[in-house]
Protein backbone atom coordinates (compact mmCIF):
# COMPACT_ATOMS: atom_id res chain seq x y z
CA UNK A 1 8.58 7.88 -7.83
CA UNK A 2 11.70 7.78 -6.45
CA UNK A 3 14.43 9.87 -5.41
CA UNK A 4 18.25 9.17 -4.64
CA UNK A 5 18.99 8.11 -0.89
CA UNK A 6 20.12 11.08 1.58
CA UNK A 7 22.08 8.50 3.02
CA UNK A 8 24.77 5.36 2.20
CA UNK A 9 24.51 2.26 3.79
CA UNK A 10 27.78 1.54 5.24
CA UNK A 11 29.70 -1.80 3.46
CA UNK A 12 28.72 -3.81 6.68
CA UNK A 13 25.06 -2.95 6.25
CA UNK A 14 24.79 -3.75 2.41
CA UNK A 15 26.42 -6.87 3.05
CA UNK A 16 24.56 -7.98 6.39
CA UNK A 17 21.16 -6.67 3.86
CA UNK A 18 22.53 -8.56 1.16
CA UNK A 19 23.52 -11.99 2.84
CA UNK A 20 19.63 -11.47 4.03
CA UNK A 21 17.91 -11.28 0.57
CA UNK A 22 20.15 -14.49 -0.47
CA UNK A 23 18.61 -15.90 2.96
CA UNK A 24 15.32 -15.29 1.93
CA UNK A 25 15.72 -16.44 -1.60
CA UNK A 26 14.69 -20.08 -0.86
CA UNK A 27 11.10 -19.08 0.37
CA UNK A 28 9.52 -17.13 -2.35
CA UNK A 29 6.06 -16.57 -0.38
CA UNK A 30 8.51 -14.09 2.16
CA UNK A 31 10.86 -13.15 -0.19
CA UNK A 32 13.70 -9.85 0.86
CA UNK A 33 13.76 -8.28 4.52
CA UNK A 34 10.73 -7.82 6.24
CA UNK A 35 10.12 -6.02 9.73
CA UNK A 36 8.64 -5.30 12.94
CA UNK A 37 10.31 -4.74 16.30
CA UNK A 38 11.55 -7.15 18.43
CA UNK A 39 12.09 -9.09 15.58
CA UNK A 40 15.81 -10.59 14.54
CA UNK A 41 17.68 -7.73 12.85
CA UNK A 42 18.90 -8.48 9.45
CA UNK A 43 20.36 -5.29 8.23
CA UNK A 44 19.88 -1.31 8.88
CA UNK A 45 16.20 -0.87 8.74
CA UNK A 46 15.09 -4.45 8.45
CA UNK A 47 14.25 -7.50 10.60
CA UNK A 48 12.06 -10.82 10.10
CA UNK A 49 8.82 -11.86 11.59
CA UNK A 50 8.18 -15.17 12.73
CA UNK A 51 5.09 -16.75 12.07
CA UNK A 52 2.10 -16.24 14.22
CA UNK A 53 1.34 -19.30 16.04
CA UNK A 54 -0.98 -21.21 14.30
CA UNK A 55 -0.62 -19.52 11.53
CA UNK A 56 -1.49 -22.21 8.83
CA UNK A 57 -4.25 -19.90 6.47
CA UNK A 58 -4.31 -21.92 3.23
CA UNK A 59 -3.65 -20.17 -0.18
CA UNK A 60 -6.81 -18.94 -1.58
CA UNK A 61 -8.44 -19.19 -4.92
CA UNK A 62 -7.98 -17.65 -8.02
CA UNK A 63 -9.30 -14.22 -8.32
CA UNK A 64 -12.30 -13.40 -10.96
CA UNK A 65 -12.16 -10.67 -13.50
CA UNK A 66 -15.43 -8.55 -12.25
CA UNK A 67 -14.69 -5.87 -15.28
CA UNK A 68 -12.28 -5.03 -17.82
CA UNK A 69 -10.73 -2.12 -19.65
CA UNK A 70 -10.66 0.45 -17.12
CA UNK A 71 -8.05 3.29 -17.38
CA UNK A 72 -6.37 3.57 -14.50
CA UNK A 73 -8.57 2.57 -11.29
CA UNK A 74 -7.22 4.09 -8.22
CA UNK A 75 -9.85 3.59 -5.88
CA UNK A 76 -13.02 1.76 -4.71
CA UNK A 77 -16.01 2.60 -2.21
CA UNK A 78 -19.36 0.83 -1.22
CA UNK A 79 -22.19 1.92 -0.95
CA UNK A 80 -24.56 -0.01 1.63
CA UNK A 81 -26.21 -1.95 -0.95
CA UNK A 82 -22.71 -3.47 -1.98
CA UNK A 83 -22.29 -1.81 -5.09
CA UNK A 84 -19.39 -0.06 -5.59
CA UNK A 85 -17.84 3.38 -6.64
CA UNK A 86 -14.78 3.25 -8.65
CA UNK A 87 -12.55 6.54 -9.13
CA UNK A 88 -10.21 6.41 -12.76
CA UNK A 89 -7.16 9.01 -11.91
CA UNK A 90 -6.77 10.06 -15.31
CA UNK A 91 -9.98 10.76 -17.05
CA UNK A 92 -11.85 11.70 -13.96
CA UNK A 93 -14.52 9.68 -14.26
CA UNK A 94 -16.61 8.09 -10.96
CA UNK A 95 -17.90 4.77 -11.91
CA UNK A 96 -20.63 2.61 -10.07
CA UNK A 97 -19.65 -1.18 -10.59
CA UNK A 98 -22.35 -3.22 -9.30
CA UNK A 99 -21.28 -7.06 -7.88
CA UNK A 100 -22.47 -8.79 -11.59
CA UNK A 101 -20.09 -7.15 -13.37
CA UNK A 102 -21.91 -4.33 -14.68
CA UNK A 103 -20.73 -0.95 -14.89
CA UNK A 104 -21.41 2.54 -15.52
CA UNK A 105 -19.75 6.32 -15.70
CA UNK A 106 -21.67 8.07 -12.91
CA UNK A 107 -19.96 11.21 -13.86
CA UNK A 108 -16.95 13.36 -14.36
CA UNK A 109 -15.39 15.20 -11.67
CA UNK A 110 -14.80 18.40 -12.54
CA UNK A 111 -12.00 20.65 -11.35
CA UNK A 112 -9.36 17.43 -11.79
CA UNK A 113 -6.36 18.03 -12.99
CA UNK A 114 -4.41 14.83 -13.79
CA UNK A 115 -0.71 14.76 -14.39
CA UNK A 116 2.26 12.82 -12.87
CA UNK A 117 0.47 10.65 -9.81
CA UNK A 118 -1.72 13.43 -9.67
CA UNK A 119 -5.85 12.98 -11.26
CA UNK A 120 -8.88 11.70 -9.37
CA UNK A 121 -7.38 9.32 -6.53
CA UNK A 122 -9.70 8.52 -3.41
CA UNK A 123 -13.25 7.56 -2.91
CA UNK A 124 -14.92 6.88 0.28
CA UNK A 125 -18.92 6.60 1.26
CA UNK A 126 -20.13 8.27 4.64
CA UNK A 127 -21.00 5.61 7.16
CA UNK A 128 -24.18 7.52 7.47
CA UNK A 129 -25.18 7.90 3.70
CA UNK A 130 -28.70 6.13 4.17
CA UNK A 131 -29.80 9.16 5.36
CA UNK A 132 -27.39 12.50 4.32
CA UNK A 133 -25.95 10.47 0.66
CA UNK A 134 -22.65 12.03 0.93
CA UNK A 135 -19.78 10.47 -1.10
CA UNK A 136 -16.64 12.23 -0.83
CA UNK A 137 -13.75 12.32 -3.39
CA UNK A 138 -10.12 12.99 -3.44
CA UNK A 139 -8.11 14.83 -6.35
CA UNK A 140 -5.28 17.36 -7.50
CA UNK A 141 -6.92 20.32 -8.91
CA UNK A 142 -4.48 22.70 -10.77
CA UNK A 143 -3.13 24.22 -7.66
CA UNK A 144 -3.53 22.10 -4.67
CA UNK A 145 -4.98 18.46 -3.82
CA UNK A 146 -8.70 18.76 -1.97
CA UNK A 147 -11.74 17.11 -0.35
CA UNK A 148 -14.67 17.40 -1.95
CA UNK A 149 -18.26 16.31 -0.69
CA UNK A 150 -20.96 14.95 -3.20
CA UNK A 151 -24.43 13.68 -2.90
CA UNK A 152 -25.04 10.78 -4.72
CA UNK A 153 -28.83 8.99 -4.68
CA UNK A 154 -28.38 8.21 -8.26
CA UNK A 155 -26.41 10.91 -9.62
CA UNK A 156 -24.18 13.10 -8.41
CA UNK A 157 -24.85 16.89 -6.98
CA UNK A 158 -24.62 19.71 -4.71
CA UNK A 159 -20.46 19.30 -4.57
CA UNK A 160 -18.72 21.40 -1.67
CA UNK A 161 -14.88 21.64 -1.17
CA UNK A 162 -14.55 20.39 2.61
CA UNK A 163 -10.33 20.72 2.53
CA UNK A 164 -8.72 22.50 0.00
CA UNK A 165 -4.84 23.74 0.07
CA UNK A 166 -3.53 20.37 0.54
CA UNK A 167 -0.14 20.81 -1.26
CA UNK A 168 0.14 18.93 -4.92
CA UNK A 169 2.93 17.86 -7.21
CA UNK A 170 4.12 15.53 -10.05
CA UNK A 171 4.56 12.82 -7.13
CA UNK A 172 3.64 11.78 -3.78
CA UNK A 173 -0.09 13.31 -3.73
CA UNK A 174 -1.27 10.97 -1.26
CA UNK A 175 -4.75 10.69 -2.10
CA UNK A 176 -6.74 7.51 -0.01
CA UNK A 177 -10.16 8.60 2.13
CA UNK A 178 -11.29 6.05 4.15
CA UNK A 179 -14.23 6.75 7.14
CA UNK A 180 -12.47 5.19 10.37
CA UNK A 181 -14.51 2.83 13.40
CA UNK A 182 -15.06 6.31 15.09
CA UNK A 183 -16.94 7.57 12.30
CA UNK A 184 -14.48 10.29 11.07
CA UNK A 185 -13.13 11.14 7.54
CA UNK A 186 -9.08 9.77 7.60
CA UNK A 187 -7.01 11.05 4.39
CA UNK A 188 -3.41 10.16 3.16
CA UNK A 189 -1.06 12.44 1.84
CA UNK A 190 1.83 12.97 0.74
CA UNK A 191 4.70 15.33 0.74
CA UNK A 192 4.98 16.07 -2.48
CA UNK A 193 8.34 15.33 -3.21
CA UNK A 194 9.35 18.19 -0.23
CA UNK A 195 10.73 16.36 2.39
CA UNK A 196 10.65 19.07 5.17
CA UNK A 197 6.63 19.43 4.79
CA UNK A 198 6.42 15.91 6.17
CA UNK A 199 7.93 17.25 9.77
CA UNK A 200 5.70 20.89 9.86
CA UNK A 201 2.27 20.03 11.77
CA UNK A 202 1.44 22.97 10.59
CA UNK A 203 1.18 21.73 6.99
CA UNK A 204 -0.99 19.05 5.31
CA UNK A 205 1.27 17.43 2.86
CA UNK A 206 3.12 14.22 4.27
CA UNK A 207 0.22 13.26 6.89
CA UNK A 208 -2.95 11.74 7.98
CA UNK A 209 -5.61 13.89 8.85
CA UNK A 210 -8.91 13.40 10.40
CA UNK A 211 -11.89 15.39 9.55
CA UNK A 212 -15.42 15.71 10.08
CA UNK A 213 -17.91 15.53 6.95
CA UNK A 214 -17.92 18.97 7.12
CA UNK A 215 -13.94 19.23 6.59
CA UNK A 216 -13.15 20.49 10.23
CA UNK A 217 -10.42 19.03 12.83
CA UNK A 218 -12.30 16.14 14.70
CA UNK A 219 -12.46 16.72 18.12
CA UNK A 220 -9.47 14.89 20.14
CA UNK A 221 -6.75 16.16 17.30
CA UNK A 222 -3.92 16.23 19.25
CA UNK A 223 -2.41 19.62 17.22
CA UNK A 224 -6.18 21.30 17.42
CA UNK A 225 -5.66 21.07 13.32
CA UNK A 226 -6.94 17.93 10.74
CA UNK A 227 -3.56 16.76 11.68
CA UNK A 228 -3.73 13.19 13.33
CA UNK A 229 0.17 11.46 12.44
CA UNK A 230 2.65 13.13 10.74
CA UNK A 231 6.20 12.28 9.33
CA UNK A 232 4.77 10.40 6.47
CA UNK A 233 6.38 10.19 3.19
CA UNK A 234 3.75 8.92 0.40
CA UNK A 235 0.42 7.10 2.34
CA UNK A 236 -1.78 5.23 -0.51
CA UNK A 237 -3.66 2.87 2.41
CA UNK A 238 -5.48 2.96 5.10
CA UNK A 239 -7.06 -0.14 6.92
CA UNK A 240 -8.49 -0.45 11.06
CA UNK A 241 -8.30 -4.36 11.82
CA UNK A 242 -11.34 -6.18 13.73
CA UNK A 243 -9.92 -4.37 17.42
CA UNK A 244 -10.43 -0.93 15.63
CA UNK A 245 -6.51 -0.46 15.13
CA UNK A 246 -5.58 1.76 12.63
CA UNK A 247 -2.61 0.99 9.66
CA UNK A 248 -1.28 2.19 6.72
CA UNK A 249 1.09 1.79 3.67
CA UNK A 250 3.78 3.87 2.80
CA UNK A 251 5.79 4.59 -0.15
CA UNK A 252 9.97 4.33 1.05
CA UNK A 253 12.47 5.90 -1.16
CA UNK A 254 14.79 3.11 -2.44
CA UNK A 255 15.78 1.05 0.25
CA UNK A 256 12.40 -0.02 2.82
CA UNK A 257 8.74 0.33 2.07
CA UNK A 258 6.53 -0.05 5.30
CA UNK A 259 3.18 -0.91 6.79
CA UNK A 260 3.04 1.33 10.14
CA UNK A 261 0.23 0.94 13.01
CA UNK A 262 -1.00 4.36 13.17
CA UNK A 263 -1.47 6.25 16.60
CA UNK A 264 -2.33 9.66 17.59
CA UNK A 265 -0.03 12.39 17.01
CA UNK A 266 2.87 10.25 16.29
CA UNK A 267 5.80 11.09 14.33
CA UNK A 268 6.82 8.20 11.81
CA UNK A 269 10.13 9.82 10.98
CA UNK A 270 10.01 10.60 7.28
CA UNK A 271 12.78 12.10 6.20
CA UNK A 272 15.06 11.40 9.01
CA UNK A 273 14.25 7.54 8.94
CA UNK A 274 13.45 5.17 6.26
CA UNK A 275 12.90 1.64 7.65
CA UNK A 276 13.48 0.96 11.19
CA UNK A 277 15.39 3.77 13.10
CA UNK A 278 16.94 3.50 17.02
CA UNK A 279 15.36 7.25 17.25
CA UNK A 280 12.57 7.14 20.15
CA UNK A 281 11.57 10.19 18.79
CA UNK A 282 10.24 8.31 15.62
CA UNK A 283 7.53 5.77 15.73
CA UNK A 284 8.86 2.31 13.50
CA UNK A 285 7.64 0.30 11.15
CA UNK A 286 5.14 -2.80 12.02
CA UNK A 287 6.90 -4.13 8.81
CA UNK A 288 8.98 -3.61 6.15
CA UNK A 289 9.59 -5.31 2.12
CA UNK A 290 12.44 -3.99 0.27
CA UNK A 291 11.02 -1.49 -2.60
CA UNK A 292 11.24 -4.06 -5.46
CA UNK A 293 8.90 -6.35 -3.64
CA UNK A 294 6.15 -3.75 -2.84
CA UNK A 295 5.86 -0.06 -3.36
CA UNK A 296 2.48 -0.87 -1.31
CA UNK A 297 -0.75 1.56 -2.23
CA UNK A 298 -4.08 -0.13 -1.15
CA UNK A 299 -4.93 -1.58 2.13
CA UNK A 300 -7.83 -3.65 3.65
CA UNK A 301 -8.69 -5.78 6.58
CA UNK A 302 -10.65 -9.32 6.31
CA UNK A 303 -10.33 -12.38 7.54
CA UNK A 304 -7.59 -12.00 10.18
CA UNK A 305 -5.24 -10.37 7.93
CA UNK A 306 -4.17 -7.07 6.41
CA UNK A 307 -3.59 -7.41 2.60
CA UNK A 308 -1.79 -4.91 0.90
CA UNK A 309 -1.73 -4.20 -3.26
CA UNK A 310 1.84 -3.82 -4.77
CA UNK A 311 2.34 -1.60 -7.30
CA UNK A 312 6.27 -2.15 -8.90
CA UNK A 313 5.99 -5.85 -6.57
CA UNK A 314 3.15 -6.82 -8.67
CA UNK A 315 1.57 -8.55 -5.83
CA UNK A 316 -0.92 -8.84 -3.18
CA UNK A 317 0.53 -8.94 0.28
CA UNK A 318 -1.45 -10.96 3.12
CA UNK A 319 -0.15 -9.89 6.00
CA UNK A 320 -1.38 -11.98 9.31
CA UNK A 321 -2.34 -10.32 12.60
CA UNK A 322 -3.04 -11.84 15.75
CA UNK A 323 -5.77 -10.82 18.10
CA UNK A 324 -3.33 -8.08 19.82
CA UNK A 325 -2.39 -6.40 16.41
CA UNK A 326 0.74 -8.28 16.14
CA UNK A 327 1.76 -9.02 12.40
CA UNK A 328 2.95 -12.38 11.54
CA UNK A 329 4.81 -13.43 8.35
CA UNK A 330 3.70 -11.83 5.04
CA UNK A 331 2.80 -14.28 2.06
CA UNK A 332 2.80 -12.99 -1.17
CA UNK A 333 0.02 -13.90 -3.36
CA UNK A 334 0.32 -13.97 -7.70
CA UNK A 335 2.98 -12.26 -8.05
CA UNK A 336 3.38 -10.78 -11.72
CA UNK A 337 -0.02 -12.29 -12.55
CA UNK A 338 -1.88 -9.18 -12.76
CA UNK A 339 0.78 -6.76 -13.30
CA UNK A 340 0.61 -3.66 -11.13
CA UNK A 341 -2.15 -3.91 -8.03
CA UNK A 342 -3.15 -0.49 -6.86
CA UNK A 343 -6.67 -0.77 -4.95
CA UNK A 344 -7.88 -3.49 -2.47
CA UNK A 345 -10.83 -3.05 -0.45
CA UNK A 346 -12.87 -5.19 1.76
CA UNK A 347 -16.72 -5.76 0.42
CA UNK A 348 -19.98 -5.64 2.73
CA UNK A 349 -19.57 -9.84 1.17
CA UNK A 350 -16.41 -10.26 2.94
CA UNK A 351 -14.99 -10.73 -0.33
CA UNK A 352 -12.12 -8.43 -1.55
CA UNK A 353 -11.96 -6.19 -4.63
CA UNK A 354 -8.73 -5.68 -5.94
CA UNK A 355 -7.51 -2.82 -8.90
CA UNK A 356 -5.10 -2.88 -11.11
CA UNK A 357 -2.91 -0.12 -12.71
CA UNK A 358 -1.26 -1.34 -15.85
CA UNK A 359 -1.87 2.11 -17.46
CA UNK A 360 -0.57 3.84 -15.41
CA UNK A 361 2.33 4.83 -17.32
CA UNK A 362 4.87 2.82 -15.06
CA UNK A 363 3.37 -0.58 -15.78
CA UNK A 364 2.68 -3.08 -18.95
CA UNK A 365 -0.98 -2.79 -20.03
CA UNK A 366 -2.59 -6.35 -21.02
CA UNK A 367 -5.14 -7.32 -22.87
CA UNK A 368 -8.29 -6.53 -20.43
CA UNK A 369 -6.05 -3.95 -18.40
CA UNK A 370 -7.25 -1.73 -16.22
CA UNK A 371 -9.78 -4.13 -14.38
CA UNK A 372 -11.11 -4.86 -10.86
CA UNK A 373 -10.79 -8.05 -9.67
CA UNK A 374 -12.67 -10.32 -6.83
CA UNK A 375 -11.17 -12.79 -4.70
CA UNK A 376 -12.97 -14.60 -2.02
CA UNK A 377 -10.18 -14.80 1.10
């Protein structure tokens, strides 16, 4: 959701921003202002990447419907055999989707709560779940969003609440697990729709926060808390590239939606800065779309790229890096061919699983809608 702006661009801005977009126009695979520093400024906020060198990646195919008339996928994990579990934020139900297509309710989470963006949101598997099981799960109970740690070997048992008190609201709940190269628990928040939470390192909503499997602060936090970056305004993804660099998505208001490279303790300047900022204080943007175009949630990492699922830009983003974590120029790929694109995670195939979220109440259900779909990079 979102909000009006705090701030106006000035006339010289819009129309520096706006001569931009008309730029842009002609090339509809980088279509509106995109970002990263040191790049050629083309409005407050906003700058354009060149194109790695070499960077030639042909289009790929198609993707494959792998299953159909889900309600509402927000999330997918793998379990070392390559099947996957599949989280549905509004009925609360934990799927396991297995690579033929087939599919089954595992169970029903209890304790979820879904309303607004709120409902069962993030899955992840432990890196060490041949031998303790855990699968953990992400959702907004009545009063609060938590962590809670399952054991799965076939169905689901013995749950424990690892974080709890992680603020909730209509909006911005966060909500992504993902278990990071250094074998710790990283989850996304988000500040709920109270800007000032994102600044308070003394408060969970608006951050990043790394964990053990036992829900404590993983040694090296740099606030002694599960606090690892703050300043964050709505974080859906979470990706580390082949060099173990971190980066996520994030949700801007209504001007600049961003994909930041994620560092210890940094501050990435939500609600002071949206977009690029010329405050050292604040950490910028590797990249930025204007909100129309992206409204990024999921993120993944294969084959040399990031590639990011667009909820209102009804796209998936591929976003190039080089070998030093520099990002090249986005390409957007089917844009308004799958409607709304929530989830994208990388397979133990290579391949790439990708959700969509037609029913979500924002977006235009088709026939088939909800469904996860596989595309080969």
């Amino acid at each position: 959701m979102r909000t009006p702006r705090a701030t106006t661009l000035t006339a010289a801005v819009s129309a520096a921003l706006a001569a931009a977009l008309v730029a842009c126009s002609a090339a509809p695979e980088n279509s509106g202002s995109t970002a990263r520093p040191g790049g050629t400024t083309t409005g407050q906020g906003a700058s354009t990447p060149a194109p790695l060198p070499g960077q030639t990646q042909a289009v790929p195919g198609t993707p494959r419907t792998l299953v159909s008339d889900l309600s509402v996928p927000w999330a997918i994990g793998f379990l070392p055999d390559g099947d996957a579990l599949v989280t549905e934020r509004d009925s609360a139900r934990l799927l396991l989707v297995k690579p033929n297509g087939q599919a089954r309710t595992i169970g029903t989470i209890e304790g979820v709560s879904p309303s607004g963006e709120g409902g069962l949101l993030g899955v992840a598997v432990s890196p060490k779940y041949t031998s303790d099981r855990y699968v953990f799960v992400y959702f907004s109970a009545e009063g609060d969003n938590r962590v809670v740690r399952y054991r799965y070997d076939g169905r689901l048992s013995d749950p424990v609440a690892i974080v709890t008190g992680i603020p909730r609201g209509s909006i911005h709940n966060g909500g992504r697990l993902a278990f990071g190269p250094d074998g710790y628990l990283y989850v996304a928040t988000g500040e709920t729709g109270e800007r000032p939470l994102s600044q308070d390192t003394n408060s969970l909503a608006g951050k990043i926060l790394r964990m053990t499997v036992d829900g404590k602060p993983a040694p090296g936090n740099p606030f002694g808390n599960l606090v690892w970056s703050y300043g964050h305004r709505n974080v859906q993804g979470l990706a580390w590239d082949s060099g173990g660099r971190m980066y996520a998505t994030e949700f801007g208001q209504n001007t600049y939606d961003e994909i930041n490279r994620i560092e210890k303790g940094h501050n990435y300047g939500w609600p002071e800065v949206e977009g690029m900022g010329r405050d050292r204080r604040y950490t910028n943007p590797l990249l930025t779309w204007t909100t129309d175009e992206a409204s990024p949630s999921g993120l993944a990492y294969a084959d040399g790229s990031l590639w990011a699922a667009a909820l209102r830009g009804q796209r998936l983003w591929r976003i190039p890096l080089s070998a030093e974590g520099t990002v090249g120029r986005p390409v957007a790929l089917y844009t308004g061919e799958f409607g709304r694109l929530r989830a994208v995670t990388t397979a133990p195939d290579g391949s790439l699983w990708i959700g969509t979220s037609n029913k979500d109440g924002r977006g235009s259900p088709r026939p088939g809608d909800d469904r996860i779909l596989v595309l080969t990079p």
